[in-house]
C-alpha atoms as a PDB file:
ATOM      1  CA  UNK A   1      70.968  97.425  97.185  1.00  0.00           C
ATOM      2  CA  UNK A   2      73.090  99.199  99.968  1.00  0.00           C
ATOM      3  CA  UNK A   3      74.286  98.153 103.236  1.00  0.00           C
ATOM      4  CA  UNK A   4      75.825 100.619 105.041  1.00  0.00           C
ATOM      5  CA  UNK A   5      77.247  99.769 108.787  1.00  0.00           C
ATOM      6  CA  UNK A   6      80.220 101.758 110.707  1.00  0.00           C
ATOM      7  CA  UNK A   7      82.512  98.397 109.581  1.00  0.00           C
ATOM      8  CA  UNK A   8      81.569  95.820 107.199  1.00  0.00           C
ATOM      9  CA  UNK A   9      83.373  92.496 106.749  1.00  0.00           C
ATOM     10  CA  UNK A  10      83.018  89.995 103.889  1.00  0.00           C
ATOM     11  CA  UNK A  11      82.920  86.552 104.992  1.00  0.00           C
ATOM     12  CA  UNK A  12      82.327  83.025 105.289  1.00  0.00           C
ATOM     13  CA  UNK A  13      79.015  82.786 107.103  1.00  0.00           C
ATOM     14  CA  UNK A  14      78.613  86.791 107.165  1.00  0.00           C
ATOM     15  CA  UNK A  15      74.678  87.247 108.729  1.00  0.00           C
ATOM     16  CA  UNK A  16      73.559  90.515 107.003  1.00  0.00           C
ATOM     17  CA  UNK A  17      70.026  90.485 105.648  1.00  0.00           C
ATOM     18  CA  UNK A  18      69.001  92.563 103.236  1.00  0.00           C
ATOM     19  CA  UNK A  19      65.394  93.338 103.351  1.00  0.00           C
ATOM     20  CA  UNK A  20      62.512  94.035 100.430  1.00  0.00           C
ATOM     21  CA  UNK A  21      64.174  97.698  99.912  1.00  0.00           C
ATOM     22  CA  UNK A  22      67.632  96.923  99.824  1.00  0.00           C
ATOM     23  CA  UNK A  23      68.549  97.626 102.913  1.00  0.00           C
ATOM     24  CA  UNK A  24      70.457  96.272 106.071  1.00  0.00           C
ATOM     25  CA  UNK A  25      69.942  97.900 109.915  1.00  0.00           C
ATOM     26  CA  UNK A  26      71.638 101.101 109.555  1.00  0.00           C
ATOM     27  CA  UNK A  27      71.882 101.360 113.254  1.00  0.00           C
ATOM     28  CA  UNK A  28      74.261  97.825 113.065  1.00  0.00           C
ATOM     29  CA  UNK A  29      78.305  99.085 114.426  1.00  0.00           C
ATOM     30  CA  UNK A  30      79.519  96.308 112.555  1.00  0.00           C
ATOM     31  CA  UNK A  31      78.387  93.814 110.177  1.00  0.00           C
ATOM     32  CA  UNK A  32      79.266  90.614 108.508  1.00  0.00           C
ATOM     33  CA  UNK A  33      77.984  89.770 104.865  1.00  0.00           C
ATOM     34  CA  UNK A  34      78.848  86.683 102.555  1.00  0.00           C
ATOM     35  CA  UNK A  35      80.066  86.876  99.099  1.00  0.00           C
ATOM     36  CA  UNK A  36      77.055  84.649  98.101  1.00  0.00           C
ATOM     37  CA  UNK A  37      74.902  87.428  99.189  1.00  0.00           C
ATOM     38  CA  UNK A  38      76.738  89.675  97.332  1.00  0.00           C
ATOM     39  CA  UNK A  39      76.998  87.583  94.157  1.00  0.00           C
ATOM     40  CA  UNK A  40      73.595  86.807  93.961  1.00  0.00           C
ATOM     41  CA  UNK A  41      72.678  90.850  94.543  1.00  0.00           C
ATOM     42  CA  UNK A  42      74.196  91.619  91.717  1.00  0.00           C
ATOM     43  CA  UNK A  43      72.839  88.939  89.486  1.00  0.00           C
ATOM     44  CA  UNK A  44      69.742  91.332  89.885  1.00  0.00           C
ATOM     45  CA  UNK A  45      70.966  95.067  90.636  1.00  0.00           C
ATOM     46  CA  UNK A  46      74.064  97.278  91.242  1.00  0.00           C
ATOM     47  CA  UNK A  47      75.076  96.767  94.745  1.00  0.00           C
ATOM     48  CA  UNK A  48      76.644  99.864  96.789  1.00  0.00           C
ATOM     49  CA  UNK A  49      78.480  98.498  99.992  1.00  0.00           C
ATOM     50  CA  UNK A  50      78.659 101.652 102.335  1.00  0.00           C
ATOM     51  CA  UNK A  51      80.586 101.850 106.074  1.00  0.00           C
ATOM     52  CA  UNK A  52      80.960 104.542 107.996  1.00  0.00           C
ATOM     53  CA  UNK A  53      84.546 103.271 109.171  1.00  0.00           C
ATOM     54  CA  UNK A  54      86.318 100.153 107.360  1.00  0.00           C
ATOM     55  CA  UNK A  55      84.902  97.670 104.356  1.00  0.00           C
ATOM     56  CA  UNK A  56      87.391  94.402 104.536  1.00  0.00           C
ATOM     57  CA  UNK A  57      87.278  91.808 101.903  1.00  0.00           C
ATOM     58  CA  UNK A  58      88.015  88.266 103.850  1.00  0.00           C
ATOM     59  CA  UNK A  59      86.463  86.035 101.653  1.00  0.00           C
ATOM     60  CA  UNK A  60      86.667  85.962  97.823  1.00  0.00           C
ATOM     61  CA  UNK A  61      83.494  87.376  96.041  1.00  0.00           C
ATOM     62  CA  UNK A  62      82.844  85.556  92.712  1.00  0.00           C
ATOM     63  CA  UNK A  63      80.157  87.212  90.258  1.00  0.00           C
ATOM     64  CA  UNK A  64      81.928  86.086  86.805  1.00  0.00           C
ATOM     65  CA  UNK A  65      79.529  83.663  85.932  1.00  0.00           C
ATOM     66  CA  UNK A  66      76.560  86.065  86.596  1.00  0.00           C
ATOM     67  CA  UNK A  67      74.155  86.733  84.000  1.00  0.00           C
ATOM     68  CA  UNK A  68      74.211  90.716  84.423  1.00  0.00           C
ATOM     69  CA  UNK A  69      76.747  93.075  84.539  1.00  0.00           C
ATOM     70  CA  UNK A  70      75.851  94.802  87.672  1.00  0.00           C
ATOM     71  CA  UNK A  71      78.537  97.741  89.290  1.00  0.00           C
ATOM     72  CA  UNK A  72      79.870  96.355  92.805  1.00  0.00           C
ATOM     73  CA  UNK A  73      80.922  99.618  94.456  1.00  0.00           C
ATOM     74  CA  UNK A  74      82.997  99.617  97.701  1.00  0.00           C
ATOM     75  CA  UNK A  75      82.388 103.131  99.735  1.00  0.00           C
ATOM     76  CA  UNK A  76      84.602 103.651 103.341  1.00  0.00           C
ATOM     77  CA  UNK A  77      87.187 105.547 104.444  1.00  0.00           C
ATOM     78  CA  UNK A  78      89.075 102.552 103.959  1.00  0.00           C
ATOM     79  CA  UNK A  79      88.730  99.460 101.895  1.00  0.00           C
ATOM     80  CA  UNK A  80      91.441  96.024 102.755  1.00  0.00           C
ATOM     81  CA  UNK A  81      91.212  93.833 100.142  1.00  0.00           C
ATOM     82  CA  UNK A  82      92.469  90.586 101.423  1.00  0.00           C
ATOM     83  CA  UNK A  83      90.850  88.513  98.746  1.00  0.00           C
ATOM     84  CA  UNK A  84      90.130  88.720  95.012  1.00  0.00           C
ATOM     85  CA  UNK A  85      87.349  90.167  93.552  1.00  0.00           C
ATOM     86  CA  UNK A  86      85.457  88.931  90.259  1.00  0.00           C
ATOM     87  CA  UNK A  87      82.795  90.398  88.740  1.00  0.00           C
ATOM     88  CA  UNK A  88      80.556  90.081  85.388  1.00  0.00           C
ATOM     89  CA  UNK A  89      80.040  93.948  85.739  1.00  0.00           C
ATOM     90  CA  UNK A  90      82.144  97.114  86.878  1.00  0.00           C
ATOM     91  CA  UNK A  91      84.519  97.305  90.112  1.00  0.00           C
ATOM     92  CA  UNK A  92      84.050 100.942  92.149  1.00  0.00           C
ATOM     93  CA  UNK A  93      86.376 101.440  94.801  1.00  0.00           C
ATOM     94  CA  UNK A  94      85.202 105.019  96.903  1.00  0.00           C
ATOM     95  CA  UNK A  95      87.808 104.386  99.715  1.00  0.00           C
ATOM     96  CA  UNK A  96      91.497 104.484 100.379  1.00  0.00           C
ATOM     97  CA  UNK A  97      92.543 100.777  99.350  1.00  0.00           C
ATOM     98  CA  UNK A  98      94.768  98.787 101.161  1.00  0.00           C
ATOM     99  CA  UNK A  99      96.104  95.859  99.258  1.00  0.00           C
ATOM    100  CA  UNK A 100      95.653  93.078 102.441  1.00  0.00           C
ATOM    101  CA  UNK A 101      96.438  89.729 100.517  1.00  0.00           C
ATOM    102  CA  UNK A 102     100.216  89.233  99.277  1.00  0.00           C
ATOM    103  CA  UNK A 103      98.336  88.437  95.427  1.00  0.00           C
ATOM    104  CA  UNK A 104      95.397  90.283  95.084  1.00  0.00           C
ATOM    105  CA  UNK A 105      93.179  90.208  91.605  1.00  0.00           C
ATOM    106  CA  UNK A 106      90.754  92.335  90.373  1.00  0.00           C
ATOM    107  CA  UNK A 107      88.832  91.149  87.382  1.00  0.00           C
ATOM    108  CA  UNK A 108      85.672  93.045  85.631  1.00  0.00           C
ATOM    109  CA  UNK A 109      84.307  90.752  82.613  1.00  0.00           C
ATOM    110  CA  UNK A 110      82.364  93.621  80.840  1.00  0.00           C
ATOM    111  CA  UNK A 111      83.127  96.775  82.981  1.00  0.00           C
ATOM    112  CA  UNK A 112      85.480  99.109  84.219  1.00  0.00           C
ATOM    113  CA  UNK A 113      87.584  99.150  87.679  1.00  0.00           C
ATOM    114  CA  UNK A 114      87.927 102.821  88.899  1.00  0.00           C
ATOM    115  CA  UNK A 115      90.276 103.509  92.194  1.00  0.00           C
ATOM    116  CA  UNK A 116      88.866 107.387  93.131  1.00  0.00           C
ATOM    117  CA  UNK A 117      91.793 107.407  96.286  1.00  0.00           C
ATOM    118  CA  UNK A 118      94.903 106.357  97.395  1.00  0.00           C
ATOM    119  CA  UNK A 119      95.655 102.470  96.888  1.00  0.00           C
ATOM    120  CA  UNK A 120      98.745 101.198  99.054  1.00  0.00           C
ATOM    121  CA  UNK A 121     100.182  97.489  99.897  1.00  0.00           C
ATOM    122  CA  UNK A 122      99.405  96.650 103.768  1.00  0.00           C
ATOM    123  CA  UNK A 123     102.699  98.411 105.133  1.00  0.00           C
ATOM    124  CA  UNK A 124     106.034  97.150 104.757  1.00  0.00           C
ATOM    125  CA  UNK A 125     103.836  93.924 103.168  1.00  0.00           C
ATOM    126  CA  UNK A 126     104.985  94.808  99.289  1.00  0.00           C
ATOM    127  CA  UNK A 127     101.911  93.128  98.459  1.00  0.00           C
ATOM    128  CA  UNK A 128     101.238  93.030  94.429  1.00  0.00           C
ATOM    129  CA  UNK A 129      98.042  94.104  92.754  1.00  0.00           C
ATOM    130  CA  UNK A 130      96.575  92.793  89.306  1.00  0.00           C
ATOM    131  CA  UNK A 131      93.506  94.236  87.732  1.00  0.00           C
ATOM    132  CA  UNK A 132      92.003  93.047  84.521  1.00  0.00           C
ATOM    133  CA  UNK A 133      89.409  94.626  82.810  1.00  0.00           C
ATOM    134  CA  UNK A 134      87.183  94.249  79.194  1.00  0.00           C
ATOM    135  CA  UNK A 135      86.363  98.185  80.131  1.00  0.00           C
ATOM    136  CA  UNK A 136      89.183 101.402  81.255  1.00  0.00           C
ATOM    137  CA  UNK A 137      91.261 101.050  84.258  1.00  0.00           C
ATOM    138  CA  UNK A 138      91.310 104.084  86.387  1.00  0.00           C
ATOM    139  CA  UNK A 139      93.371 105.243  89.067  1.00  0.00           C
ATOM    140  CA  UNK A 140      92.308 108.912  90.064  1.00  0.00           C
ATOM    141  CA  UNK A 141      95.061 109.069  93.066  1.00  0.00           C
ATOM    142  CA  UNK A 142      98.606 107.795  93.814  1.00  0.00           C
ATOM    143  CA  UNK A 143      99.382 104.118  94.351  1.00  0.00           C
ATOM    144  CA  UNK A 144     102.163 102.992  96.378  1.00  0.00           C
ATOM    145  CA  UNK A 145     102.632 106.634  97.853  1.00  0.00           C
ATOM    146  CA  UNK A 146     101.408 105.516 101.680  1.00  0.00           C
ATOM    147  CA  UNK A 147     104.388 105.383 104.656  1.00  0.00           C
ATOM    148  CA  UNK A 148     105.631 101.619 103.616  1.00  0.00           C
ATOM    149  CA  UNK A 149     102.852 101.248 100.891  1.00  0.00           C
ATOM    150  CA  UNK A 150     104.533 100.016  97.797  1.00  0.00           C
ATOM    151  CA  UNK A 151     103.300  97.895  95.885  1.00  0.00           C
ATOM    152  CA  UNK A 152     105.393  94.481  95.066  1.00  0.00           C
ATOM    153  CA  UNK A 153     104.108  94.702  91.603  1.00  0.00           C
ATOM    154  CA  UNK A 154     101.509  95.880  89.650  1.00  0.00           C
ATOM    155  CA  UNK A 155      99.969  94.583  86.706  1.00  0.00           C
ATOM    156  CA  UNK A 156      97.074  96.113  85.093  1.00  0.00           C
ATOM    157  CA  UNK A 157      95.363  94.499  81.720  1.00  0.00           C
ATOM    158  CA  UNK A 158      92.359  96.262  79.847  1.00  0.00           C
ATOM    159  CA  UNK A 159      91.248  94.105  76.887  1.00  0.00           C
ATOM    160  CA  UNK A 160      89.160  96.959  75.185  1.00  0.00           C
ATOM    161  CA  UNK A 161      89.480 100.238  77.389  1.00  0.00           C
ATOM    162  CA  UNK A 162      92.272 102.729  78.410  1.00  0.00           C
ATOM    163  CA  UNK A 163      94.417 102.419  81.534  1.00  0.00           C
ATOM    164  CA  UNK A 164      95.075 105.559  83.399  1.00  0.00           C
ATOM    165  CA  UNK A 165      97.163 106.396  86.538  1.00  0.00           C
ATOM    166  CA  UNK A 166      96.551 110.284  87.362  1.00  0.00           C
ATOM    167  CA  UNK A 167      98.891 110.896  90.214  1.00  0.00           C
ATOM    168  CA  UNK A 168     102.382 109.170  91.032  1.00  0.00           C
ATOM    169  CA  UNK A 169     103.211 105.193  91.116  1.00  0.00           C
ATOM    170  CA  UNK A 170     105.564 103.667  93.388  1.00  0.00           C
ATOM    171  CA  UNK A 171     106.392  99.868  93.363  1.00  0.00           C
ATOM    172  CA  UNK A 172     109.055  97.643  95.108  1.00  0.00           C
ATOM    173  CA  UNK A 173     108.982  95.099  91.698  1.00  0.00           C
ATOM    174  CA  UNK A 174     107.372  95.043  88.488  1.00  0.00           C
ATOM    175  CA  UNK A 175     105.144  96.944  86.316  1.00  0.00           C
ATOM    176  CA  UNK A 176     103.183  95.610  83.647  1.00  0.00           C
ATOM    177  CA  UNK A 177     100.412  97.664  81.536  1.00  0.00           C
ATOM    178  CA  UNK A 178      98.280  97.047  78.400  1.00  0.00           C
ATOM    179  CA  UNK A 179      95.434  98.588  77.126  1.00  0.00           C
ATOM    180  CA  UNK A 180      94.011  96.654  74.179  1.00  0.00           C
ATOM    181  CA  UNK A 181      93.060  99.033  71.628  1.00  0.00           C
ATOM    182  CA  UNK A 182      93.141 102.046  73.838  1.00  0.00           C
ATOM    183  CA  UNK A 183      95.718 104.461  75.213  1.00  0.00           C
ATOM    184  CA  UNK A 184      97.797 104.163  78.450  1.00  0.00           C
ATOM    185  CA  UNK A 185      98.452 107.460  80.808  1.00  0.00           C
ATOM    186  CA  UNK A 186     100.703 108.041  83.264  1.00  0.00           C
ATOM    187  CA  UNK A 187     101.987 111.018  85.293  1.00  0.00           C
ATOM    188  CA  UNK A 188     105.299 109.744  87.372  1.00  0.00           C
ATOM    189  CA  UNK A 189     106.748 106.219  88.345  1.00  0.00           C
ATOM    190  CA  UNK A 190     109.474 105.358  91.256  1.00  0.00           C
ATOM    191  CA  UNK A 191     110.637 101.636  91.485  1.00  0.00           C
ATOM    192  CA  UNK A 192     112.340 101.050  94.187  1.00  0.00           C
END
């Protein structure tokens, strides 16, 4: 399943198709999609949501009570989260994230949630982040580091997995970590 427009929105009412391959109209500039499109996508397969330009989150996508664990993977320049995200499966975020909504949760049931860029709060927004996860947590670049990109808080819960932030952390509040029965890495950390 991929879509993959020069901006992608998920919304109320969003009018993508998909069609018997998988597919949307690659020629489409921009392109609206519900979450119950998503959601019932990845009842089935892994979905890969792929834009050129932006992927923005408006409208909360809900796959917990899905029978699969399917991966949901996010794939733009950048990604605005301005709603939660649940899923039965893993979370992959290929994109510089912007943390839209002033609460944003992340929750994987039986997977992992992997951040492979930069993850910042809308500017001067302090917006906080939680992720929970049965799986590892992984950040592979800094968080908080963006002009007026701290994070208000940050809480990140793995049940079963380890949680690991490989570049620097900077928050405006509170930091909360646990990793179940595995190990928690860190490089540096600036609350400020």
């Amino acid at each position: 399943w991929l879509l993959d427009p020069a901006d992608m929105t998920v919304q109320a009412g969003g009018t993508a198709t998909i069609d018997a391959g998988g597919n949307n109209d690659p020629a489409a500039t921009a392109t609206t999609i519900s979450a119950a499109t998503i959601v019932t996508a990845l009842d089935t397969t892994t979905v890969l949501l792929l834009a050129t330009n932006s992927i923005t989150v408006d409208e909360v996508i809900d796959a917990s009570g899905n029978a699969t664990a399917n991966t949901l993977t996010f794939d733009a320049p950048t990604l605005t989260l301005n709603q939660n995200v649940l899923t039965e499966g893993g979370q992959v975020y290929d994109g510089n994230v912007v943390v839209g909504g002033a609460n944003i949760a992340l929750t994987s049931d039986a997977g992992t949630v992997t951040f492979n860029n930069a993850v910042d709060s809308a500017a001067s927004q302090a917006n906080s982040l939680t992720v929970n996860s049965s799986g590892a947590i992984a950040f592979n670049d800094a968080i908080g580091a963006g002009t007026d990109g701290a994070l208000g808080s940050l809480s990140l819960n793995s049940s079963a997995g380890t949680v690991a932030l490989a570049s620097s952390l900077t928050l405006n509040g509170n930091l909360g970590i646990a990793a179940g029965s595995g190990n928690i890495t860190a490089v540096s950390y600036t609350h400020l």
